[in-house]
Structure formats: C-alpha cells, structure tokens
Protein backbone atom coordinates (compact mmCIF):
# COMPACT_ATOMS: atom_id res chain seq x y z
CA UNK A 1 -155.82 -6.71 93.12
CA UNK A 2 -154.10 -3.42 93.20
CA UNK A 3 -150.90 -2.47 91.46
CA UNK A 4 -147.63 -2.23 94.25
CA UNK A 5 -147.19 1.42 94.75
CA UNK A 6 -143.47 2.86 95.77
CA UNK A 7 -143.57 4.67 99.10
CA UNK A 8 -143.19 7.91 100.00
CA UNK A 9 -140.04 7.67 101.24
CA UNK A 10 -138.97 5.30 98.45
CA UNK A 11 -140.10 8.32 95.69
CA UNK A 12 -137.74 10.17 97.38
CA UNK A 13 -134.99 8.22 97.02
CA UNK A 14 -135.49 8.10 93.40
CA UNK A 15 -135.69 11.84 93.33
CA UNK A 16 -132.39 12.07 95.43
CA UNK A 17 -131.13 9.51 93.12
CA UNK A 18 -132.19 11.42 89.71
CA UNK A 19 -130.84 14.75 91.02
CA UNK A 20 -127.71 13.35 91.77
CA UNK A 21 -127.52 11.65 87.80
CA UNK A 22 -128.35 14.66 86.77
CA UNK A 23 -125.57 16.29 88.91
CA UNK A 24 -123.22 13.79 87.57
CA UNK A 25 -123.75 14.54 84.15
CA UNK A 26 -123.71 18.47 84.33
CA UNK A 27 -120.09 18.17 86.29
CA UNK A 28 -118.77 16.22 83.75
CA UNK A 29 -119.76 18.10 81.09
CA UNK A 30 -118.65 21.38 82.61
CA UNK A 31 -115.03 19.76 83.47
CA UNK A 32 -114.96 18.42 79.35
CA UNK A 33 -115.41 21.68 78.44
CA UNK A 34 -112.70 23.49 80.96
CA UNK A 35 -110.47 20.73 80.15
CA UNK A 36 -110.63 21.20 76.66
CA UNK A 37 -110.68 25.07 76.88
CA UNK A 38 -107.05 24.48 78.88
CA UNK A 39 -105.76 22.66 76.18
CA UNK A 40 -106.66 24.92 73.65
CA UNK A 41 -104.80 27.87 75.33
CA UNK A 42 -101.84 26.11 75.77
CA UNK A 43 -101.22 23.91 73.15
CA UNK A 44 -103.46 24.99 70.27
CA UNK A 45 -103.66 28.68 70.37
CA UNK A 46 -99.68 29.16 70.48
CA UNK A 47 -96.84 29.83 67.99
CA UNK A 48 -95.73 26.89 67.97
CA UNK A 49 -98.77 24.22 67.62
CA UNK A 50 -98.45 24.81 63.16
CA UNK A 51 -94.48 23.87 63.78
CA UNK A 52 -95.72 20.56 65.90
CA UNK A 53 -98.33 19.71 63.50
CA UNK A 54 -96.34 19.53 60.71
CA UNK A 55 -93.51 17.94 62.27
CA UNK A 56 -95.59 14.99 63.62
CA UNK A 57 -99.23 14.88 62.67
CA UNK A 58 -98.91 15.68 58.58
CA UNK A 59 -101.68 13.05 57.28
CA UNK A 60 -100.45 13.44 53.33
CA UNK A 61 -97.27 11.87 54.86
CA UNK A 62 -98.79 9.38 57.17
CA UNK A 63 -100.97 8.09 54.66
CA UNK A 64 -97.94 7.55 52.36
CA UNK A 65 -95.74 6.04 55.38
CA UNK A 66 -98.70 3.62 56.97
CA UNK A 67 -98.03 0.74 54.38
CA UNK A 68 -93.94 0.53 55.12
CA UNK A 69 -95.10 0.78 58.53
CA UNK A 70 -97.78 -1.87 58.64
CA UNK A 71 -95.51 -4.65 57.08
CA UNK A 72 -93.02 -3.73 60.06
CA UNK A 73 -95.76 -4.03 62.32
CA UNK A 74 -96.55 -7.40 60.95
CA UNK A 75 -93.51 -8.52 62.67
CA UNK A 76 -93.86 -6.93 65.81
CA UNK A 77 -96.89 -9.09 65.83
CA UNK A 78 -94.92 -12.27 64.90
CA UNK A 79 -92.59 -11.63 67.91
CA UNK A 80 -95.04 -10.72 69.97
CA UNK A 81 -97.34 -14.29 69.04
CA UNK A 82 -94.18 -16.49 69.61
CA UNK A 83 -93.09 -14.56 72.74
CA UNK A 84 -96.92 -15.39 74.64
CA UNK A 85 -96.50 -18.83 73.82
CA UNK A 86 -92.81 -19.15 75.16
CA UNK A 87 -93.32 -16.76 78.15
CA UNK A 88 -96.56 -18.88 79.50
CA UNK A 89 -93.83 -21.94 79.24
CA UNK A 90 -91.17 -20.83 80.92
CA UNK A 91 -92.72 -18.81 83.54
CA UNK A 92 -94.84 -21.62 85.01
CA UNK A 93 -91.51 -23.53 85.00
CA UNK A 94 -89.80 -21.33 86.45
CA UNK A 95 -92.77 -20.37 88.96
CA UNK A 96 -93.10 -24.12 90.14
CA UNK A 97 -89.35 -24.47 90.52
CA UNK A 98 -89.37 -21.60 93.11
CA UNK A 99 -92.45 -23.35 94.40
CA UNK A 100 -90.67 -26.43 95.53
CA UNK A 101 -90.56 -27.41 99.15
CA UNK A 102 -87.64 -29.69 100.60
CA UNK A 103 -84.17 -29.47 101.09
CA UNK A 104 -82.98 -31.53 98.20
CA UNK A 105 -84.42 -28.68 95.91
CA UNK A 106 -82.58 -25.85 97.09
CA UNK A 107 -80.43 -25.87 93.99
CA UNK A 108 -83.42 -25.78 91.53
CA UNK A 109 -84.88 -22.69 94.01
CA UNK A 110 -81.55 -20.85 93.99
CA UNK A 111 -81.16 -21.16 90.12
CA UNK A 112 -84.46 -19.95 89.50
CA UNK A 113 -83.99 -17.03 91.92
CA UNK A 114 -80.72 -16.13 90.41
CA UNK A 115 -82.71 -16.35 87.00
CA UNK A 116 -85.64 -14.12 87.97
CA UNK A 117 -83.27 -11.58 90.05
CA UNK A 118 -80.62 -10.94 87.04
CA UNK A 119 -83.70 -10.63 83.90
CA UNK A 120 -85.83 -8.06 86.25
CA UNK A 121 -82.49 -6.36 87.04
CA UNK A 122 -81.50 -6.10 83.41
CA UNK A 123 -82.74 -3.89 80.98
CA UNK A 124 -84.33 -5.39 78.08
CA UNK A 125 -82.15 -2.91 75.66
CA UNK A 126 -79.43 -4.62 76.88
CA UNK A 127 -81.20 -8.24 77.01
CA UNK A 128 -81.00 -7.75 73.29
CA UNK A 129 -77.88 -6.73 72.46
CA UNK A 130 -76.34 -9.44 73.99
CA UNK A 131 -78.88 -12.10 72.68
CA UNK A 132 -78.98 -10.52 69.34
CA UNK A 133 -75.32 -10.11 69.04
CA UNK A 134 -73.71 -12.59 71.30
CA UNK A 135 -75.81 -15.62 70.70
CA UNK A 136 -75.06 -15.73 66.77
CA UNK A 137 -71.46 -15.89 67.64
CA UNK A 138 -71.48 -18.50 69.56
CA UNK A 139 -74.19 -20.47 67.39
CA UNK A 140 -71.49 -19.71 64.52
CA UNK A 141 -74.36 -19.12 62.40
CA UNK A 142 -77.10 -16.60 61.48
CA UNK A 143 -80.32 -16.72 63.06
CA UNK A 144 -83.55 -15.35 61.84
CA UNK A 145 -84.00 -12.01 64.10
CA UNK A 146 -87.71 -13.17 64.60
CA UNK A 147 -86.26 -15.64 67.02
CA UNK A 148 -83.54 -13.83 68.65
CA UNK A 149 -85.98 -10.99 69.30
CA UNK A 150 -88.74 -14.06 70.60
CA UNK A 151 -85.95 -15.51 72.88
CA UNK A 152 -85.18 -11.80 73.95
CA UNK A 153 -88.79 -11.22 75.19
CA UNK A 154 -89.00 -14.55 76.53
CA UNK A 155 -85.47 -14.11 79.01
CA UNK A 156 -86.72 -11.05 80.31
CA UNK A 157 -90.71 -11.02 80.74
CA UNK A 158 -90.34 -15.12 82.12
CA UNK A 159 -88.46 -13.67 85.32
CA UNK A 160 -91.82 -10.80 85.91
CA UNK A 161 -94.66 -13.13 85.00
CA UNK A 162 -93.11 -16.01 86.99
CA UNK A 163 -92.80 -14.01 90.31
CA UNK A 164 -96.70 -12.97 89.22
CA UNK A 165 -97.29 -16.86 88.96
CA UNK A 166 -95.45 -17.55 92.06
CA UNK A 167 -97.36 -14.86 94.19
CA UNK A 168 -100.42 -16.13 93.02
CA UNK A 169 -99.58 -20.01 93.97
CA UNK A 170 -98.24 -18.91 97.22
CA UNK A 171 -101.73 -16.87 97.95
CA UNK A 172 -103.84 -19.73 97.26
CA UNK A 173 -104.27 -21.09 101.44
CA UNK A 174 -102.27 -23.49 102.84
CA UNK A 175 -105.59 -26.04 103.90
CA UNK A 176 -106.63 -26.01 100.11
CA UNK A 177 -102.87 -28.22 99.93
CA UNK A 178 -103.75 -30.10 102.75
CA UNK A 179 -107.97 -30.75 102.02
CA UNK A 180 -106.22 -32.04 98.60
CA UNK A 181 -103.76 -34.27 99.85
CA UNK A 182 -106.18 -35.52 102.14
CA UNK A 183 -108.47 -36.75 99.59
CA UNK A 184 -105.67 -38.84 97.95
CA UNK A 185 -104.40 -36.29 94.97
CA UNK A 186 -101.17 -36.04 94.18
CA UNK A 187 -98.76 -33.14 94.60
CA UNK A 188 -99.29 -32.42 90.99
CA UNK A 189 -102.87 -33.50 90.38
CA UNK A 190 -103.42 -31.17 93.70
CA UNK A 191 -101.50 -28.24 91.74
CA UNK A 192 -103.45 -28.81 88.19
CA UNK A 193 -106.85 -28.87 89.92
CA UNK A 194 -107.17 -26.80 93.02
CA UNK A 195 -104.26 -25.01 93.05
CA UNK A 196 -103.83 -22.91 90.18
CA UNK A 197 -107.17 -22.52 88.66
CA UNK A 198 -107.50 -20.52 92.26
CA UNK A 199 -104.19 -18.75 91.50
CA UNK A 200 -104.42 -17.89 87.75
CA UNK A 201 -108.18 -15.66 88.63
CA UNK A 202 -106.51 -13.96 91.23
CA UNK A 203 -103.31 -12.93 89.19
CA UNK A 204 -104.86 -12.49 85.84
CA UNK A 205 -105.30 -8.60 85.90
CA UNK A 206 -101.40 -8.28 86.38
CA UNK A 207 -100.62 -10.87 84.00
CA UNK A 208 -102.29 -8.70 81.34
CA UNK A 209 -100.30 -5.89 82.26
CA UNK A 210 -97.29 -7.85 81.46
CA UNK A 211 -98.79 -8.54 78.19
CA UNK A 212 -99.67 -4.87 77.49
CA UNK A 213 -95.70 -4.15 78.44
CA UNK A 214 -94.41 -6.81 76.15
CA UNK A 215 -96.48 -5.56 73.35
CA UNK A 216 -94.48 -2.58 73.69
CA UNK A 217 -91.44 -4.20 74.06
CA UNK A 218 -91.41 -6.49 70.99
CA UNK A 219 -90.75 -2.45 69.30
CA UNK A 220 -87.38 -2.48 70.33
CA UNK A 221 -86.20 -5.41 68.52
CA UNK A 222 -85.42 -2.89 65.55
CA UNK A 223 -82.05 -2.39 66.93
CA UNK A 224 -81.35 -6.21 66.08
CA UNK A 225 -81.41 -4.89 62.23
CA UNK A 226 -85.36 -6.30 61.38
CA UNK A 227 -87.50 -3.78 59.84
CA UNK A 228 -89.96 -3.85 62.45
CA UNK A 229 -92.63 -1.02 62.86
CA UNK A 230 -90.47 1.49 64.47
CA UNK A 231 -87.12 0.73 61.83
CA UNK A 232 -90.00 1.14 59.06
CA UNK A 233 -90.93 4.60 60.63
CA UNK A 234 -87.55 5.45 61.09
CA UNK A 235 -86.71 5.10 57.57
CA UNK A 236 -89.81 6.99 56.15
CA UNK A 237 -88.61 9.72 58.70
CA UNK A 238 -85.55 9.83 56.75
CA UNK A 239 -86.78 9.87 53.75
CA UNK A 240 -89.28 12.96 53.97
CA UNK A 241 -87.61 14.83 56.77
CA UNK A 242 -90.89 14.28 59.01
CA UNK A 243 -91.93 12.17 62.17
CA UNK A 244 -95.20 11.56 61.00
CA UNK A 245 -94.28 7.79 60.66
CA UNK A 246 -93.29 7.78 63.95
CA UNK A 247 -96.42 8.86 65.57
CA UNK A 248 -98.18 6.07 62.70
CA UNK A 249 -96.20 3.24 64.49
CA UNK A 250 -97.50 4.45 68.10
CA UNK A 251 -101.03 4.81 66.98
CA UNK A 252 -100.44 1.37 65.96
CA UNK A 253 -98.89 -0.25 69.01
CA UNK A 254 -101.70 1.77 71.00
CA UNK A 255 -104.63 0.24 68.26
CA UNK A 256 -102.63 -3.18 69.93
CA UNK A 257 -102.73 -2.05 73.40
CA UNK A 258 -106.26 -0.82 74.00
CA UNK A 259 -108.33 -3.67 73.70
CA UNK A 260 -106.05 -5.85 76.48
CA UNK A 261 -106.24 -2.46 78.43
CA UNK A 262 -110.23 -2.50 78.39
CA UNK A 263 -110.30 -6.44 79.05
CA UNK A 264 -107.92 -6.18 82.33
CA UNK A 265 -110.29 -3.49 83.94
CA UNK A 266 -113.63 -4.77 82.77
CA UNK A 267 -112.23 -8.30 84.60
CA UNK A 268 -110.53 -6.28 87.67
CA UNK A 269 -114.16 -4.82 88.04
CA UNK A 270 -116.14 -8.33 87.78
CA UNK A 271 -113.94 -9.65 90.46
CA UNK A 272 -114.35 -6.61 92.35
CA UNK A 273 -117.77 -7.05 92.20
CA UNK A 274 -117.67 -10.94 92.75
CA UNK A 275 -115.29 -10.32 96.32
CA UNK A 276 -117.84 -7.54 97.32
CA UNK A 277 -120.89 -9.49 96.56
CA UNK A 278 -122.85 -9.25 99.53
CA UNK A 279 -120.88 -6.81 101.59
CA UNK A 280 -123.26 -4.03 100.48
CA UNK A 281 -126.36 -3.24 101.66
C-alpha cells in the first residue's frame, strides 16, 4: 500500500504558505529594527536622555527604595483582595435589582439607577475623600484606612461592573427565560442555572478590564494617609531627591497588571475562536 502523496497543487500551497512565514518574519524584523533605530534618535542619542536617567531610572536608588516600596505594595494588595470580594457582591445585587421586571419594583430599579449613575459620574479621587474623611466623622470613630479605601473601591467599581453584569443578563435571549420557566424552574433557579452562566462567558473579558482598572486604583488610597506603594515612593523621593521610587511602584503595579492583561486576550481569542468555529473554510 503506497504512502498518501500531497498534490501538486497542494505543494504549492505549502510553498505559498512558507514564503509568506518567511515574509512575515523578515517584516517584522525589519520594523524591530526601524522602530528601535527611531527611538534611539530621539530619546537616547539626545542631551537630555543622562538628565532622565538619573532622575528616574537610577538602579543604586531603586534597589535601596524597593523594600519601603514593597511593604506599601503589600497593602495595595490587601485593598485590592477585599475590594474583588465586595465588588462581585454588590454588583450582582445591584445588577439583579436593575434586572427586575414589574411595576411594584420601580423603586428598587430607580435606586439602583441613581446608584450606578452618581459612582460612574464621580471621580474616584473624590469617592475617597469623602469616604475617607466624611465617613469617620460620622462613625465618631477611627477606622482602619484598609477599609475605608476597600469601601472606596467597592462604591465606585460596583456601579461599572454592575452595568457589565446587567448587559450581560439582558443579552442572554428572551426564549432561554421562557424554555426555563416552561420546564417548571423558578425565577431564581432559572437565573442561577441558565441565565448567568450564559451571561458571565460573554462579559468576562470586560469584567477583567475592570479588574485591571481597580488594580490601579487601589494606588490612590495614599491620599487617605496609609503608606501604600505610591506614599512609600513618595517618601523615598523625598528623601534622596530622585523619582526612582516612583517608577519602582509602577513597575510594580504593571508586574500586577500583566498577567490579568494576558488572561483577558488569551480568553477574548478562545471565544473568538469558539463563535467562529465553523464559519471558515
């Protein structure tokens, strides 16, 4: 029994296919090197690149700075941890409320979209001055800043990711509802089971977005008074004269960032692939 061999035409399609990877690669190449030649003209080879580099990228005082900054960062983390936990809550809550059908629940609607439209409307700086100033004064008491800055995050980034929630439980089809109901589930048996398992894979790239934001968020609850990552920075700044600690704290945050950024297009891609499967031939 003889071995399958390709066609003719089929060798050429590999050929067409192997000049064009070869293509590919010499292109990119060529535009790595022009882009970094670019660069070097006008950033590196100027006057001014020795001033920038030891303003901001001295490693003698990074080095010395990353400790301070680390602890700092520890809390950033600790914000950022209790934040997930209460945004996810409040969110859905939120989310469903807006989700409610029925007369009888137009208060609970209007409430939540009074909630959603003053957080999105108001900057977070400001979020946190009043939480972190106000509430204290009317608790009469001092709270630790790990929870004002956690109730902070949680006021503002509940009113984005529960209009993400609420676009993805409105985009799941109306017969999906009705199929349930029609089998005997209940309105919230319907919404546990069918409902938002088909909502939370369709708005799970943007939710992740949100999550990248709010990790850089949780950096501005240094002007609360907690020696956070960027109040660390600030003060080895002051101390040596340098923002070298600054640009530690954004490697840091970025170190944070990156591996949530890879994740949300590696799944935008699978379901990209998933929703084309078939269409191509």
């Amino acid at each position: 029994m003889s071995a399958h061999s390709p066609s003719e035409l089929e060798l050429e399609r590999r050929a067409y296919r192997a000049r064009q990877s070869r293509r590919s690669v010499l292109v990119a190449i060529a535009s790595s090197i022009a882009f970094a030649l670019v660069v070097w003209v006008t950033v590196i080879n100027t006057s001014g690149w020795a001033g920038v580099q030891q303003a901001f990228f001295d490693p003698a005082i990074a080095w010395d700075a990353l400790p301070r900054v680390w602890e700092g960062f520890l809390l950033n983390l600790q914000v950022l941890g209790l934040s997930v936990v209460t945004v996810a809550i409040v969110a859905l809550l939120i989310a469903l409320l807006r989700t409610l059908q029925g007369p009888v629940f137009l208060p609970l609607r209007a409430l939540a979209a009074a909630y959603t439209d003053i957080f999105r409307g108001l900057p977070f700086i400001i979020v946190l001055y009043l939480v972190g100033f106000g509430l204290p004064t009317l608790a009469d008491e001092r709270i630790p800043v790990i929870y004002l800055g956690t109730i902070a995050v949680t006021l503002t980034y509940s009113a984005y990711v529960s209009e993400v929630i609420r676009a993805g439980i409105e985009s799941v089809h109306p017969s999906q509802w009705l199929a349930a109901r029609a089998l005997g589930l209940g309105y919230g048996q319907t919404l546990r089971r069918i409902v938002l398992p088909q909502a939370f894979r369709r708005i799970t790239p943007p939710l992740m977005n949100d999550f990248v934001a709010m990790q850089k968020d949780v950096g501005l609850i240094s002007i609360l008074g907690a020696t956070d990552a960027v109040l660390a920075a600030r003060i080895e700044s002051a101390q040596t004269y340098n923002f070298t600690p600054y640009i530690v704290a954004g490697i840091l945050f970025i170190l944070l960032a990156i591996p949530t950024i890879r994740l949300t297009d590696w799944y935008t891609a699978r379901l990209r692939r998933r929703e084309q499967t078939g269409a191509l031939l």
